[in-house]
Protein backbone atom coordinates (compact mmCIF):
# COMPACT_ATOMS: atom_id res chain seq x y z
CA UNK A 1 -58.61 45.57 21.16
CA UNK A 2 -54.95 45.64 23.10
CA UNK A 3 -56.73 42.65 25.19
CA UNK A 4 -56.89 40.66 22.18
CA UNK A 5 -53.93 41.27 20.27
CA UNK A 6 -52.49 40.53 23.86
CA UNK A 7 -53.89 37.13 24.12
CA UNK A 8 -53.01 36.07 20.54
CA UNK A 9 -49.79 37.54 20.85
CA UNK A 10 -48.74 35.88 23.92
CA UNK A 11 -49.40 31.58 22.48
CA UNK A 12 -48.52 33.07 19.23
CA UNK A 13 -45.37 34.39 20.02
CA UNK A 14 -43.94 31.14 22.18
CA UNK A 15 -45.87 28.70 19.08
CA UNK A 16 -43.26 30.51 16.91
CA UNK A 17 -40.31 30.40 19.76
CA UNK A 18 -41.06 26.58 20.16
CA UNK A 19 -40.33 26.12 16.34
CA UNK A 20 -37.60 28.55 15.95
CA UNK A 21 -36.26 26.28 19.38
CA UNK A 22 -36.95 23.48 17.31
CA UNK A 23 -35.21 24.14 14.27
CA UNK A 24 -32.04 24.97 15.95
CA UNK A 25 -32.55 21.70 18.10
CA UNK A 26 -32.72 19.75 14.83
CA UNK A 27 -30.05 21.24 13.18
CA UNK A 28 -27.51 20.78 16.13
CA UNK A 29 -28.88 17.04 16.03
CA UNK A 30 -27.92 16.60 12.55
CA UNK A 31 -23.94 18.55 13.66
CA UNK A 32 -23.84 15.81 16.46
CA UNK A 33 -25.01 13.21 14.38
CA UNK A 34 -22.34 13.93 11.64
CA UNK A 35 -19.31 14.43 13.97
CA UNK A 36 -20.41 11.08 15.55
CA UNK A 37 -20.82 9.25 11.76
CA UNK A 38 -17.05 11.07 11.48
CA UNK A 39 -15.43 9.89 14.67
CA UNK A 40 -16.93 6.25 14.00
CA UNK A 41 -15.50 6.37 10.51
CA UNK A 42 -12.02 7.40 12.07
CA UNK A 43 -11.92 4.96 14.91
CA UNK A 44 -12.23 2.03 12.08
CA UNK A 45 -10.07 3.12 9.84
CA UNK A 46 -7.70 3.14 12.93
CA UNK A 47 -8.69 -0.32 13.99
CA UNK A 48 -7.75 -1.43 10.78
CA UNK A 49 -4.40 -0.07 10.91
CA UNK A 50 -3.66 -1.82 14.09
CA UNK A 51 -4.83 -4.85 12.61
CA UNK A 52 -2.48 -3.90 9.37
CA UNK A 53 0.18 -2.71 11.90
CA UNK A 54 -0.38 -6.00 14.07
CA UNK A 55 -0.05 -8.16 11.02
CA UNK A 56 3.25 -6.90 9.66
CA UNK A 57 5.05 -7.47 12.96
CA UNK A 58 3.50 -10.92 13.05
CA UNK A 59 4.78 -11.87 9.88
CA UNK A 60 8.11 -9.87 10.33
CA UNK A 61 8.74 -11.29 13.34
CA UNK A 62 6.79 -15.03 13.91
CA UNK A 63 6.24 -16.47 10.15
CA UNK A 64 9.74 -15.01 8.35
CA UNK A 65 11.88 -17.08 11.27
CA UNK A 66 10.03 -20.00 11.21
CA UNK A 67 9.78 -20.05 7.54
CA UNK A 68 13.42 -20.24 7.13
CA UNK A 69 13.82 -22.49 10.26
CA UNK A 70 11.43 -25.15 8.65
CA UNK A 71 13.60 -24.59 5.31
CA UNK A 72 16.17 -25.59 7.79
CA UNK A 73 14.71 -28.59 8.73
CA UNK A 74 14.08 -29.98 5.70
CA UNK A 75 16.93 -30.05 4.39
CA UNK A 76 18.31 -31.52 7.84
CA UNK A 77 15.70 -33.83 7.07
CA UNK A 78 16.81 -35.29 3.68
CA UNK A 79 20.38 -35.14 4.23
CA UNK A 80 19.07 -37.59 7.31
CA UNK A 81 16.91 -39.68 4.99
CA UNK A 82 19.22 -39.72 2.27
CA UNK A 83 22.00 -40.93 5.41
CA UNK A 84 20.12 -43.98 6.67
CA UNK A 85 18.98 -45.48 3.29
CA UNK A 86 22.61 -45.79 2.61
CA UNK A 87 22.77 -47.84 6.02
CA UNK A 88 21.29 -51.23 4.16
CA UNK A 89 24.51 -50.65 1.34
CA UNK A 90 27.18 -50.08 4.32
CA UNK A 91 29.73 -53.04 4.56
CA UNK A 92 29.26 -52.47 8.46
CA UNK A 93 25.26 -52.60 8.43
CA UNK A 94 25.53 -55.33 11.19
CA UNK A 95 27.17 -54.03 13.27
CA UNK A 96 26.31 -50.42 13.20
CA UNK A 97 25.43 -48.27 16.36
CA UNK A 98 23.29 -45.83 14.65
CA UNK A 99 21.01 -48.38 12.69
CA UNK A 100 21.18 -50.38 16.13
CA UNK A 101 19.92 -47.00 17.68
CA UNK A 102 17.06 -46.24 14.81
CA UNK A 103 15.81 -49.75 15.47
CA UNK A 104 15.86 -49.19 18.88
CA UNK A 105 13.72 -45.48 18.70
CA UNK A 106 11.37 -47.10 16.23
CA UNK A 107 10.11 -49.57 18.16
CA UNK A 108 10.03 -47.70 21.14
CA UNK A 109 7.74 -45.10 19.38
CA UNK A 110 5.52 -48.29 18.59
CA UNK A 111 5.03 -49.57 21.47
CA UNK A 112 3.68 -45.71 22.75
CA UNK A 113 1.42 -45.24 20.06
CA UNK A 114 0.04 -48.91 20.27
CA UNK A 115 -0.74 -47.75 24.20
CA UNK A 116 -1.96 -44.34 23.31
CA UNK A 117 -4.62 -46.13 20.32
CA UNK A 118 -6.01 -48.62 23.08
């Protein structure tokens, strides 16, 4: 009778060591899997701070400058434009050195875009 409770005992006893080993493999699976979900979750949301981070300092430092530097320009710009259609109006239009020097520039510019387009 000892020989047979022997040899059930024996496949018995690792069949029930294999699932207890089992269970504890699963359930250390499921610990890794949700410390990796966790880390994941962690390493995005700090990605997207960088990106956050990365845009400030582009905008604090790139677009605010050249905002106000095209502001700059513009008005440069009109007080320019609003300066040489007063030229036709000038009593020295004929004679002047800057409308001399427009002319001059403008047609210049022509003839390099006219050999650029061909």
């Amino acid at each position: 009778m000892s020989a047979i409770v022997a040899a059930i005992s024996a496949p018995l006893g690792a069949w029930v060591n294999s699932r207890v080993l089992r269970q504890k493999y699963d359930l250390e699976l499921g610990k890794l899997r949700a410390e990796m979900k966790q880390t994941l979750t962690e390493v995005e949301s700090n990605e997207l701070e960088n990106v956050r981070e990365a845009s400030d300092i582009l905008m604090e430092h790139i677009v605010t400058p050249l905002r106000s530097e095209i502001k700059s320009l513009r008005k440069d710009v009109d007080k320019f434009r609003k300066a040489v259609e007063k030229i036709p109006t000038c009593p020295m239009a004929d004679s002047c050195p800057v409308s001399r020097e427009l002319l001059v520039a403008e047609a210049g510019d022509t003839q390099r875009s006219g050999k650029n387009t061909k």
